[in-house]
Protein backbone atom coordinates (compact mmCIF):
# COMPACT_ATOMS: atom_id res chain seq x y z
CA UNK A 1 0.00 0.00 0.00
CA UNK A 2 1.12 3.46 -0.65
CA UNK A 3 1.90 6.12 1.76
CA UNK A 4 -0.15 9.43 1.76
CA UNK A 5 2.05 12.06 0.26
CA UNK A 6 1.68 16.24 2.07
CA UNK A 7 -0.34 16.66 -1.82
CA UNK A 8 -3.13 13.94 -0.73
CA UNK A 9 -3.42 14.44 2.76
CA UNK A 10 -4.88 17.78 2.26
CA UNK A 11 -6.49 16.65 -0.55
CA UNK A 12 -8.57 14.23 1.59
CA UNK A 13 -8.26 17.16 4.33
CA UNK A 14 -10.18 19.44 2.10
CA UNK A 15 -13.52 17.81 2.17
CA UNK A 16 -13.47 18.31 5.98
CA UNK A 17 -13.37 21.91 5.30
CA UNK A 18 -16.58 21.52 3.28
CA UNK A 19 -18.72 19.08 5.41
CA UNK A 20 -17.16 21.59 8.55
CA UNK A 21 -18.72 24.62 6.67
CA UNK A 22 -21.92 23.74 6.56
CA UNK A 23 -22.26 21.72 10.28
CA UNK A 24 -20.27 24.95 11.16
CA UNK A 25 -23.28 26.89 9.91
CA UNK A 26 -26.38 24.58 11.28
CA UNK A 27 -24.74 24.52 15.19
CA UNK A 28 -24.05 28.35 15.12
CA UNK A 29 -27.24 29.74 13.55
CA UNK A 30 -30.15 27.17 13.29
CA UNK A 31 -31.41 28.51 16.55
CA UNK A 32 -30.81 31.38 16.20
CA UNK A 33 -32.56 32.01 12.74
CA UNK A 34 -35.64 30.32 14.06
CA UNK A 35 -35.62 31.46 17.62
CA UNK A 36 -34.46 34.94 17.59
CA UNK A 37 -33.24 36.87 20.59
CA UNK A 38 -34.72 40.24 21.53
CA UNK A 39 -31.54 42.19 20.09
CA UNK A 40 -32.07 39.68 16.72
CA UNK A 41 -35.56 41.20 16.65
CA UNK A 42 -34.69 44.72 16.89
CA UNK A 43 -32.38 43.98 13.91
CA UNK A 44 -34.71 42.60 11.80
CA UNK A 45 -36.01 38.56 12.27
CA UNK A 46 -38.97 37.35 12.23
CA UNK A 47 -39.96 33.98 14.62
CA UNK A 48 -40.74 31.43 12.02
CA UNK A 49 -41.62 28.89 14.45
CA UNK A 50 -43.69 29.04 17.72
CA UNK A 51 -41.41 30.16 20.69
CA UNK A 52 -43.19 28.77 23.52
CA UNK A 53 -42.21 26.21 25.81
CA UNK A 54 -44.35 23.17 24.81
CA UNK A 55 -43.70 19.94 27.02
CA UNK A 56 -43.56 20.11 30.96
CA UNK A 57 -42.96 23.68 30.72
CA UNK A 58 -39.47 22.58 29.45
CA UNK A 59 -38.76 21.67 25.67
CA UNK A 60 -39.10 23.94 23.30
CA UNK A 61 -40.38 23.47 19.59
CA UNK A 62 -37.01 23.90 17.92
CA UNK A 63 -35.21 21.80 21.04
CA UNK A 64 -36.95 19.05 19.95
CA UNK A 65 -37.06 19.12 16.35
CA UNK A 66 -32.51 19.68 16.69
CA UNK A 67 -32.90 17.09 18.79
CA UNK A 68 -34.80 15.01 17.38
CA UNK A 69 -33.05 15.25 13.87
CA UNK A 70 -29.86 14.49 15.57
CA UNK A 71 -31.43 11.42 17.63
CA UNK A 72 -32.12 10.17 14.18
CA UNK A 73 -29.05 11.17 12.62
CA UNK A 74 -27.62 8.89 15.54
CA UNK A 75 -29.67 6.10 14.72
CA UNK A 76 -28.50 5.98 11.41
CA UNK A 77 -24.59 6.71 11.86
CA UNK A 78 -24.46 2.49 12.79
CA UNK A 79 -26.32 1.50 9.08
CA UNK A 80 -24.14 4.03 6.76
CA UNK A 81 -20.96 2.50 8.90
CA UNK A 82 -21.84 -0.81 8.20
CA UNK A 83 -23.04 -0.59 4.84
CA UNK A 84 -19.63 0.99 4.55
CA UNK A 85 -17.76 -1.29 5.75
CA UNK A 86 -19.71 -4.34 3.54
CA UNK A 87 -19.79 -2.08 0.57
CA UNK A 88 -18.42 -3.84 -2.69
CA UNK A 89 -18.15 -0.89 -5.42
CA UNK A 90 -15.21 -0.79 -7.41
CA UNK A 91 -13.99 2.41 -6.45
CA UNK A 92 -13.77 1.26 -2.77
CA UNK A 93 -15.81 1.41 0.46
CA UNK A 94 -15.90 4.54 1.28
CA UNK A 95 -15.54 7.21 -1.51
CA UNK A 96 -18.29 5.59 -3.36
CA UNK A 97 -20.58 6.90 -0.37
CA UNK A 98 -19.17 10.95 -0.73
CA UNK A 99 -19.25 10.74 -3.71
CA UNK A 100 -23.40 10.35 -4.28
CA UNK A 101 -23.42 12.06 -0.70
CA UNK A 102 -21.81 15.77 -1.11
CA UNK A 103 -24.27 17.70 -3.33
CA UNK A 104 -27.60 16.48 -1.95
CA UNK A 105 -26.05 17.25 1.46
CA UNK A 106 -25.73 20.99 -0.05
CA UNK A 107 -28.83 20.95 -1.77
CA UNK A 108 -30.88 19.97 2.05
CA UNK A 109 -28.64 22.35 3.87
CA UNK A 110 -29.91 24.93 2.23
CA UNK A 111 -33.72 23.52 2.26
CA UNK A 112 -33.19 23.55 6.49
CA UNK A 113 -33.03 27.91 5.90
CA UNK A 114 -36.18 28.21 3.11
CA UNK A 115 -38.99 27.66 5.85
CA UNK A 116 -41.77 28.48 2.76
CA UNK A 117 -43.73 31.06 5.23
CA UNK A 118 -42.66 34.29 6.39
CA UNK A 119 -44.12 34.33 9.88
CA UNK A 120 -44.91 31.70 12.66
CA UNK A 121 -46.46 29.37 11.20
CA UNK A 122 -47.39 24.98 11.76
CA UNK A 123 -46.29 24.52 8.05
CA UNK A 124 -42.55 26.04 8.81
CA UNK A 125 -42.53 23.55 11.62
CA UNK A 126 -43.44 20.76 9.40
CA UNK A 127 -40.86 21.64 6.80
CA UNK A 128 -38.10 22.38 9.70
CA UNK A 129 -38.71 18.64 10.85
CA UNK A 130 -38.55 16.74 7.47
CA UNK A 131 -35.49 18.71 6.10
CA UNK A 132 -33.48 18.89 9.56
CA UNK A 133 -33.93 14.85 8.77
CA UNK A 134 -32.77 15.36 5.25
CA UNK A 135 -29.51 17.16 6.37
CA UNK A 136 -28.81 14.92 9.53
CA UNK A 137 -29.01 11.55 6.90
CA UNK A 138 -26.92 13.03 4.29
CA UNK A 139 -24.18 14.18 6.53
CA UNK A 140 -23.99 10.97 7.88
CA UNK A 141 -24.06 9.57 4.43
CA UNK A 142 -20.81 11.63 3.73
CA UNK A 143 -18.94 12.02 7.40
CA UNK A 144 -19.05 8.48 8.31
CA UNK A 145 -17.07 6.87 5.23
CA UNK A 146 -15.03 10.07 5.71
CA UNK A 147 -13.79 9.65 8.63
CA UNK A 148 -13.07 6.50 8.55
CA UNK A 149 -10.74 6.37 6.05
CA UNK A 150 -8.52 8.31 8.43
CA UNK A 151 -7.77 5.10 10.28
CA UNK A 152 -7.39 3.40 6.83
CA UNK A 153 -5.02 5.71 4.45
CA UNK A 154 -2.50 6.18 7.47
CA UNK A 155 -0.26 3.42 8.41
CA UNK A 156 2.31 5.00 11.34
CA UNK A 157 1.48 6.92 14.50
CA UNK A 158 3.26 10.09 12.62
CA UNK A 159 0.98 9.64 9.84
CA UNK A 160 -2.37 9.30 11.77
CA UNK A 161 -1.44 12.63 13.85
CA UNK A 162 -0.37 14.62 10.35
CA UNK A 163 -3.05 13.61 8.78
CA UNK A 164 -5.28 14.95 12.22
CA UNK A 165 -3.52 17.92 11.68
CA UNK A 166 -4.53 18.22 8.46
CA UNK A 167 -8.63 17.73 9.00
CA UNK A 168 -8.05 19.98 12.22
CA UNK A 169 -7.14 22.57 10.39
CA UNK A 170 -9.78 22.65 7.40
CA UNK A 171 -12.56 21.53 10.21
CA UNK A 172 -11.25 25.27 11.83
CA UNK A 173 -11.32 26.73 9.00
CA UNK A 174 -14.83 26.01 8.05
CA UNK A 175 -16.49 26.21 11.22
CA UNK A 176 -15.04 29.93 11.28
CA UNK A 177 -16.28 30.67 8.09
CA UNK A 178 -19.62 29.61 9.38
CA UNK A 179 -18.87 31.76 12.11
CA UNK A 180 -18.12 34.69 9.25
CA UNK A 181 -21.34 34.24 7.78
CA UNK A 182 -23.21 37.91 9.33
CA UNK A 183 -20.44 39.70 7.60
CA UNK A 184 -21.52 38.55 4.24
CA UNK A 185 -25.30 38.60 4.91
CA UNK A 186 -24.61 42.08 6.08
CA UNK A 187 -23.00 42.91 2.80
CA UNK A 188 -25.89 41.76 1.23
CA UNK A 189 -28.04 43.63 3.48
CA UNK A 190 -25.98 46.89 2.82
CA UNK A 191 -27.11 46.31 -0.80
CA UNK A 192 -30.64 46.59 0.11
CA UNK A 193 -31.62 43.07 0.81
CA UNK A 194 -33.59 42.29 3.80
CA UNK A 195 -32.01 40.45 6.31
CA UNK A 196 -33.79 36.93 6.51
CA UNK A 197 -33.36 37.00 2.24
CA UNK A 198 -29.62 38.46 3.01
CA UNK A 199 -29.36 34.86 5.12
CA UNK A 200 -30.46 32.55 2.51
CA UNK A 201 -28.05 33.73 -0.13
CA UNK A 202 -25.06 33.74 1.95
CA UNK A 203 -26.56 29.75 3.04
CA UNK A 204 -26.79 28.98 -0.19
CA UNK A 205 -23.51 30.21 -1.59
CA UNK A 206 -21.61 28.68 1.47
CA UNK A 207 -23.30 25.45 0.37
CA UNK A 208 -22.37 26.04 -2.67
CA UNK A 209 -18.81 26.26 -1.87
CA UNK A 210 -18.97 23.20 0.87
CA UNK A 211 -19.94 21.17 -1.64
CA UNK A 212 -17.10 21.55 -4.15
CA UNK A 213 -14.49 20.64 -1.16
CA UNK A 214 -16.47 17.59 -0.42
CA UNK A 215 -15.71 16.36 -4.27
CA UNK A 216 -12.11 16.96 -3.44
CA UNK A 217 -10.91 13.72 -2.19
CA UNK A 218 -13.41 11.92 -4.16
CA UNK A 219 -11.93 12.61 -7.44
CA UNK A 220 -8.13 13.19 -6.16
CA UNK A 221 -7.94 9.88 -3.48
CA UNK A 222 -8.37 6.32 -5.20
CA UNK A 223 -9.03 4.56 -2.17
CA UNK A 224 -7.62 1.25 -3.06
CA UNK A 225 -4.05 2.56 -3.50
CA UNK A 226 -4.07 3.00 -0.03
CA UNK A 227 -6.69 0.58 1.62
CA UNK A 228 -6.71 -3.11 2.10
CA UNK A 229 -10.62 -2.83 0.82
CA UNK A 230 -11.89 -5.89 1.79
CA UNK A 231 -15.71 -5.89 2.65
CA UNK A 232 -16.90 -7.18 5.83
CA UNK A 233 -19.87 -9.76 6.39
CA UNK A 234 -21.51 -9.13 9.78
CA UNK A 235 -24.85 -7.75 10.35
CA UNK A 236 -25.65 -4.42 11.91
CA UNK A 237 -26.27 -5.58 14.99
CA UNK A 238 -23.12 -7.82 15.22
CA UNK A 239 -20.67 -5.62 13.83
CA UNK A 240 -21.87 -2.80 16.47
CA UNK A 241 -21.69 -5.49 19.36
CA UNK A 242 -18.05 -6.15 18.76
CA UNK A 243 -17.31 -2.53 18.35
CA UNK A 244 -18.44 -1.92 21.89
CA UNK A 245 -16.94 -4.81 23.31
CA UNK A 246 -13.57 -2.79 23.24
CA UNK A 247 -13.39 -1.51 26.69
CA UNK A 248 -11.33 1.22 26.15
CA UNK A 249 -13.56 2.23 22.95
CA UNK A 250 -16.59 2.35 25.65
CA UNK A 251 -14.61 4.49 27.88
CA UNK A 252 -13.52 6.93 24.72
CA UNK A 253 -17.21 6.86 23.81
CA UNK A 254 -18.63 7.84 27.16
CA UNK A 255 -16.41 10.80 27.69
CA UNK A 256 -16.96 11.88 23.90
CA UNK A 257 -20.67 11.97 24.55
CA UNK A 258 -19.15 14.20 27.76
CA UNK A 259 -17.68 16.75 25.79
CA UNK A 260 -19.61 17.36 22.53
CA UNK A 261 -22.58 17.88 25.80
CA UNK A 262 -20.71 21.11 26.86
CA UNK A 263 -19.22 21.94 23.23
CA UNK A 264 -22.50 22.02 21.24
CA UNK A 265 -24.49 23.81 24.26
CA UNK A 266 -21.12 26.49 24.32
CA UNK A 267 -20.71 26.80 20.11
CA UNK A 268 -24.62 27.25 20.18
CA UNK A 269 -24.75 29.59 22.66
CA UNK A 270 -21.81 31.97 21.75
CA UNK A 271 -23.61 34.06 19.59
CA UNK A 272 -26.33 34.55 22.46
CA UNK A 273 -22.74 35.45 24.97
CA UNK A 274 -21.87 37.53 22.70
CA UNK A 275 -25.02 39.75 22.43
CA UNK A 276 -26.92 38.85 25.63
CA UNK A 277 -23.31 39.08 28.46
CA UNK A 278 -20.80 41.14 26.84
CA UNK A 279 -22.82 43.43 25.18
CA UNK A 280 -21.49 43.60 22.13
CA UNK A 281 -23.31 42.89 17.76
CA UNK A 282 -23.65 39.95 16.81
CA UNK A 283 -20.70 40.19 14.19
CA UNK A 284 -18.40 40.06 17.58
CA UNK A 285 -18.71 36.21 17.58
CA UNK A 286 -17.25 36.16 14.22
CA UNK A 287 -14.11 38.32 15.39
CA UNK A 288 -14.11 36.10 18.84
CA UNK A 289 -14.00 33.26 16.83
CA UNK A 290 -11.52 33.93 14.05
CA UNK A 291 -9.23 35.50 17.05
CA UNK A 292 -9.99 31.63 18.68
CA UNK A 293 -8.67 30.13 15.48
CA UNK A 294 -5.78 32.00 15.10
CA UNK A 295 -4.71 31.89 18.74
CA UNK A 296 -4.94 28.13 18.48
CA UNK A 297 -3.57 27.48 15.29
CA UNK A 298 0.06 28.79 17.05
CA UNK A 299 -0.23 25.91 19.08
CA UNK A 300 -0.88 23.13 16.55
CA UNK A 301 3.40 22.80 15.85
CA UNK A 302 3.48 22.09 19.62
CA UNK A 303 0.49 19.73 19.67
CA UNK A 304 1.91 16.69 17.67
CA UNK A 305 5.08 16.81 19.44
CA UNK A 306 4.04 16.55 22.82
CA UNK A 307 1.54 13.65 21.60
CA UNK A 308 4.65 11.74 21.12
CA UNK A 309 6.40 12.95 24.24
CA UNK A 310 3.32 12.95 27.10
CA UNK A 311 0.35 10.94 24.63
CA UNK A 312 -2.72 11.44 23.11
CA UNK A 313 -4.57 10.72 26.21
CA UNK A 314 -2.82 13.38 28.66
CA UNK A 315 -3.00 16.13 26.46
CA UNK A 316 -6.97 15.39 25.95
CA UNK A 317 -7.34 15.69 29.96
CA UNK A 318 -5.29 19.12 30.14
CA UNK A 319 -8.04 19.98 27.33
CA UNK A 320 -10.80 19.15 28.88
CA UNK A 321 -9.26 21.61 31.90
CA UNK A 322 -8.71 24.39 29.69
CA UNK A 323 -11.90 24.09 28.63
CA UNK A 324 -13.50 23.96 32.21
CA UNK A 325 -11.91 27.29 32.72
CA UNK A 326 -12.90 28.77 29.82
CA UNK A 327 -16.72 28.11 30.19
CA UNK A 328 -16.71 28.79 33.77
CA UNK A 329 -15.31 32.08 32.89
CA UNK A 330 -17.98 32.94 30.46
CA UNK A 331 -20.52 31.96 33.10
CA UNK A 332 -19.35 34.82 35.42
CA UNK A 333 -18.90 37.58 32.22
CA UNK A 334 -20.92 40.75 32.27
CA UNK A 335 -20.61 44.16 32.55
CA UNK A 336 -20.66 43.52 36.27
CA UNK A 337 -17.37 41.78 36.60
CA UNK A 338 -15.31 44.45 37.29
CA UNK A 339 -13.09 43.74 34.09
CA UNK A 340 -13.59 45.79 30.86
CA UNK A 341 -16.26 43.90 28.27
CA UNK A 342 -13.14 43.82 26.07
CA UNK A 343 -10.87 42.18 28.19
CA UNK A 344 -13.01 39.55 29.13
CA UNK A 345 -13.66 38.69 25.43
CA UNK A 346 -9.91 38.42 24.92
CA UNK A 347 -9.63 36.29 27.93
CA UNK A 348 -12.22 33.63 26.83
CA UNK A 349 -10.51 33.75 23.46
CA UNK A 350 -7.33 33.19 25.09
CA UNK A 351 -8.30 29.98 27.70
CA UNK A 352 -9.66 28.68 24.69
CA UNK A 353 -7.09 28.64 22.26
CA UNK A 354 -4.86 25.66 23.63
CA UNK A 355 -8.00 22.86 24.60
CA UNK A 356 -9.23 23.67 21.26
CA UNK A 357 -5.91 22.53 19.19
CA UNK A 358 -5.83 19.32 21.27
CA UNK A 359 -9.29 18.38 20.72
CA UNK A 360 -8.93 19.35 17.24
CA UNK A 361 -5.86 17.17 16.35
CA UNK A 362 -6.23 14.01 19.34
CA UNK A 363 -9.51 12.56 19.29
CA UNK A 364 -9.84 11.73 15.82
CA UNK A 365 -5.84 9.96 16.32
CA UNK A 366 -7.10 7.99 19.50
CA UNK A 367 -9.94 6.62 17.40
CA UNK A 368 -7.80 5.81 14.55
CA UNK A 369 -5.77 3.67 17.34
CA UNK A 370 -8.53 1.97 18.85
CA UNK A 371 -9.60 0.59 15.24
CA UNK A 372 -6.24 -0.63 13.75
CA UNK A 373 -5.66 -1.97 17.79
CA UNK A 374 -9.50 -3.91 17.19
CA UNK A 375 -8.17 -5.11 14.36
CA UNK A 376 -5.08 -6.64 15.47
CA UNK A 377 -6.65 -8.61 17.67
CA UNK A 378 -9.79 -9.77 16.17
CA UNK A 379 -8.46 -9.88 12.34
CA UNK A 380 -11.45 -7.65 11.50
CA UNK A 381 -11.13 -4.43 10.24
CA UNK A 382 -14.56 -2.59 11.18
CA UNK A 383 -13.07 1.31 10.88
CA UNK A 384 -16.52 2.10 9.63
CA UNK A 385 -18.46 1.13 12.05
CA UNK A 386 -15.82 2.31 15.00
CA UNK A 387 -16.24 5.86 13.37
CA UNK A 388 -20.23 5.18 13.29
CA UNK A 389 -20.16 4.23 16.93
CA UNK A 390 -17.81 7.53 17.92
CA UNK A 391 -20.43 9.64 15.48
CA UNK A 392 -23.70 8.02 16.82
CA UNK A 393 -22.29 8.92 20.34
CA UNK A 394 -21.29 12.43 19.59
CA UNK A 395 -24.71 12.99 18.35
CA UNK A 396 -26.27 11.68 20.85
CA UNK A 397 -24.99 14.74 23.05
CA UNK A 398 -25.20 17.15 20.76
CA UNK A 399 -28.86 16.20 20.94
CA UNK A 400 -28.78 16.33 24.55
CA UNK A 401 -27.18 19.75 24.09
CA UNK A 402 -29.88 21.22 22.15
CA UNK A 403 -32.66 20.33 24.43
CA UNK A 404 -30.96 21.22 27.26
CA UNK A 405 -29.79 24.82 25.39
CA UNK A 406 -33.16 25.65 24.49
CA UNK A 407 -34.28 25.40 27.78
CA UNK A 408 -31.46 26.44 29.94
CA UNK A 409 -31.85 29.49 27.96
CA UNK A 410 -35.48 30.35 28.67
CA UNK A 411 -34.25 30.63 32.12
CA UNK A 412 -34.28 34.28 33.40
CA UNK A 413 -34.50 35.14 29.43
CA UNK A 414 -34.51 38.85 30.22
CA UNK A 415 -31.44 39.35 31.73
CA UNK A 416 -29.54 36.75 30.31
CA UNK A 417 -29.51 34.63 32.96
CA UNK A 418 -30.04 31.46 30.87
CA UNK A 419 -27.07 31.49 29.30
CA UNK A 420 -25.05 31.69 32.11
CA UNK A 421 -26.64 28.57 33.33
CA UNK A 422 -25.49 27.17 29.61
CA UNK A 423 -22.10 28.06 30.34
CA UNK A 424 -21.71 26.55 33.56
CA UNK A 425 -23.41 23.02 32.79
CA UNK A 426 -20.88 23.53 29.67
CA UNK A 427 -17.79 23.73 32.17
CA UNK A 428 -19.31 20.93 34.65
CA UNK A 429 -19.58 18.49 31.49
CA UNK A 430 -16.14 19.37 30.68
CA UNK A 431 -15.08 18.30 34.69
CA UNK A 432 -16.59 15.07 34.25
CA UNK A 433 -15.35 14.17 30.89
CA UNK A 434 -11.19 14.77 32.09
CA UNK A 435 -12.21 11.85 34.79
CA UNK A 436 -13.35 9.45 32.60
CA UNK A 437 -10.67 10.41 29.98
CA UNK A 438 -8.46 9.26 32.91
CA UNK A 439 -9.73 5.93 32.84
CA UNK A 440 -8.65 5.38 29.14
CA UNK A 441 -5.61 2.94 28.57
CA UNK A 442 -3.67 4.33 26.20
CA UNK A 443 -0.54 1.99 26.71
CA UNK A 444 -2.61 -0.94 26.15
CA UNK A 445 -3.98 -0.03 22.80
CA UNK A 446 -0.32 1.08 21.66
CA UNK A 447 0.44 -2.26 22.92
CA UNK A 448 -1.70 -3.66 20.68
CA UNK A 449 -0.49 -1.83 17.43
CA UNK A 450 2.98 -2.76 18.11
CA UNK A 451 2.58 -6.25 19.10
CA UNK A 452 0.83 -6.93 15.38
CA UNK A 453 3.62 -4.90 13.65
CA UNK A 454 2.05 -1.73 13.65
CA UNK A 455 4.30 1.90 14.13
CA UNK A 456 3.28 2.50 17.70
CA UNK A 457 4.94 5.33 18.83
């Protein structure tokens, strides 16, 4: 099998930039384009969807219908793995799958923004349900296979964490731009164009974009130079069994579910910090965010070399530290602080930075580990359906993190006391995932690799 050369590992790197784009743009303004804040109102939206709590005096409309979209998203994740992982098309396993995936991913993205009527109305909740679906299936459809041909196209420890580099970067990349997205719809709207019309066009052409760095590694990787693509037999059921029969894949799992809890209820709730505790426009998340990126970017050099030095594992609890810091931190922002608004925007940027560029670059490595280690000692390469497991886990707080956003944040709604509450269950999740990260046994798995002639170290 052939190595991946710099050329093809961004190459393959790329289409995480385009599939990051547009889940970039669903977690950061889904909610808020169909459950506007008071400032979002003065501006210019219009509730498309009623705002009400509905169950229990709990769970909002849109909580549920996230929620529910990424419940079934989850659901699914296990079928595309293993109908990855059996799939017998001639251009591999998994390219086959992004290939007929990317554009009617784009296509629903943009479907999930065209609610057909402009005021609150049952039919806009309809549509929001079916095409929130749509989008959750046909990600899957793409991010699945994806992913797991990270485990598959690397064959050394060096590799894996390059190649983690690589989608770390382009997965920055395009969640910022998703973050960038009001300055271009303001453009728009400096040209005249109302703002919910100004939204849809900068969707759409983001989409656009997205979907042409999805087709990247499908027409630049042929997966079978690099692969051993040999199709698996089990069943559904089976092959998801003897994925979770790995003990230290359980533990990974568990604290994964941990931190995409506090991650998806802090990304969806930044723009709401932004507005609703420092007191600033809404065009200060993109500048918070892009000043996130950078800051952590300088650390990604420093990242990979201390993986080999300290491992994977011990930089992911320092993460999940930084992290705990950094959300308790926005919990206590406000005017009332007794630091500058200013400052305490650069701090949070700043706390930020280094957690981020670890859980951008290590997670996706550890998995890779835990599959080829699987496979060394069972003879049975199930990448796809290890990713599946990871992604139907990840989902499944994300989900969690949506109801529990949209209600948190109904909590003292007028003076923002909500999202405070957000940012504090954000920094507890991120306390209990660094203990169970602890329990994770990182020299076994290595073990594992090496014993079967793997590159370990």
């Amino acid at each position: 099998m052939k190595s991946l050369t710099k050329g093809k590992m961004w190459c393959y790197a790329i289409g995480q930039l385009g599939w990051s784009i547009i889940s970039g743009l669903v977690g950061s303004w889904l909610v808020y384009f169909y459950q506007p804040d008071t400032a979002a109102k003065a501006d210019g939206m219009i509730p498309l969807i009623p705002e009400g709590r509905v169950i229990f005096g709990i769970l909002t409309i849109i909580g549920l219908i996230t929620a529910g979209g990424r419940i079934f998203d989850a659901i699914t994740d296990p079928l595309v793995g293993n109908w990855s992982d059996k799939c017998r098309h001639p251009l591999g396993r998994r390219i086959p799958f992004m290939k007929y995936s990317a554009i009617p991913l784009g296509i629903v993205f943009v479907l999930v923004f065209c609610a057909p009527v402009n005021r609150i109305s049952a039919l806009n909740t309809a549509w929001l349900f079916v095409f929130v679906a749509a989008y959750y299936f046909a990600i899957t459809c793409y991010c699945t296979p994806y992913t797991s041909l990270l485990a598959e196209l690397t064959h050394s420890q060096d590799e894996k964490l390059q190649l983690s580099t690589c989608i770390s970067l382009t997965f920055i990349v395009g969640t910022a731009v998703g973050y960038a997205a009001p300055v271009i719809w303001g453009a728009f709207m400096g040209m005249g164009i109302s703002r919910i019309p100004a939204m849809r066009i900068t969707f759409a052409l983001l989409a656009a974009l997205a979907t042409v760095c999805m087709l990247v590694p499908v027409f630049t990787i042929k997966e079978k130079d690099y692969c051993d693509c040999v199709p698996g037999n089990s069943s559904v059921t089976t092959s998801l069994m003897k994925t979770f029969r790995n003990r230290n894949f359980r533990i990974f799992v568990a604290q994964d579910i941990i931190y995409f809890l506090g991650l998806t209820m802090f990304q969806t709730g930044l723009p709401f910090f932004v507005t609703s505790l420092l007191c600033f426009g809404e065009q200060m998340s993109t500048v918070m965010f892009v000043g996130l990126t950078a800051c952590s970017l300088l650390f990604y050099p420093f990242i990979t070399k201390l993986a080999h030095v300290i491992g994977k594992k011990k930089l992911v609890v320092i993460a999940f530290a930084g992290f705990f810091l950094t959300f308790g931190f926005t919990a206590l922002c406000g005017p009332r602080l007794g630091l500058q608004v200013p400052v305490q925007a650069v701090l949070i940027v700043l706390l930020g930075a280094f957690p981020m560029a670890i859980f951008g670059i290590c997670p996706q490595a550890i998995v890779a580990d835990i599959a080829q280690s699987d496979e060394a000692e069972t003879g049975e390469n199930r990448s796809g359906m290890f990713y599946a497991a990871r992604t139907f886990a990840m989902k499944f707080g994300q989900s969690a993190a949506m109801l529990l956003f949209t209600s948190l944040a109904t909590i003292g709604a007028a003076d923002g006391t909500g999202y405070r509450v957000v940012a504090a269950v954000a920094a507890g999740c991120c306390a209990l995932g660094g203990l169970l990260m602890l329990c994770f046994n990182e020299k076994k798995v290595l073990a594992s690799i090496g014993a079967a002639g793997g590159t370990a170290q």
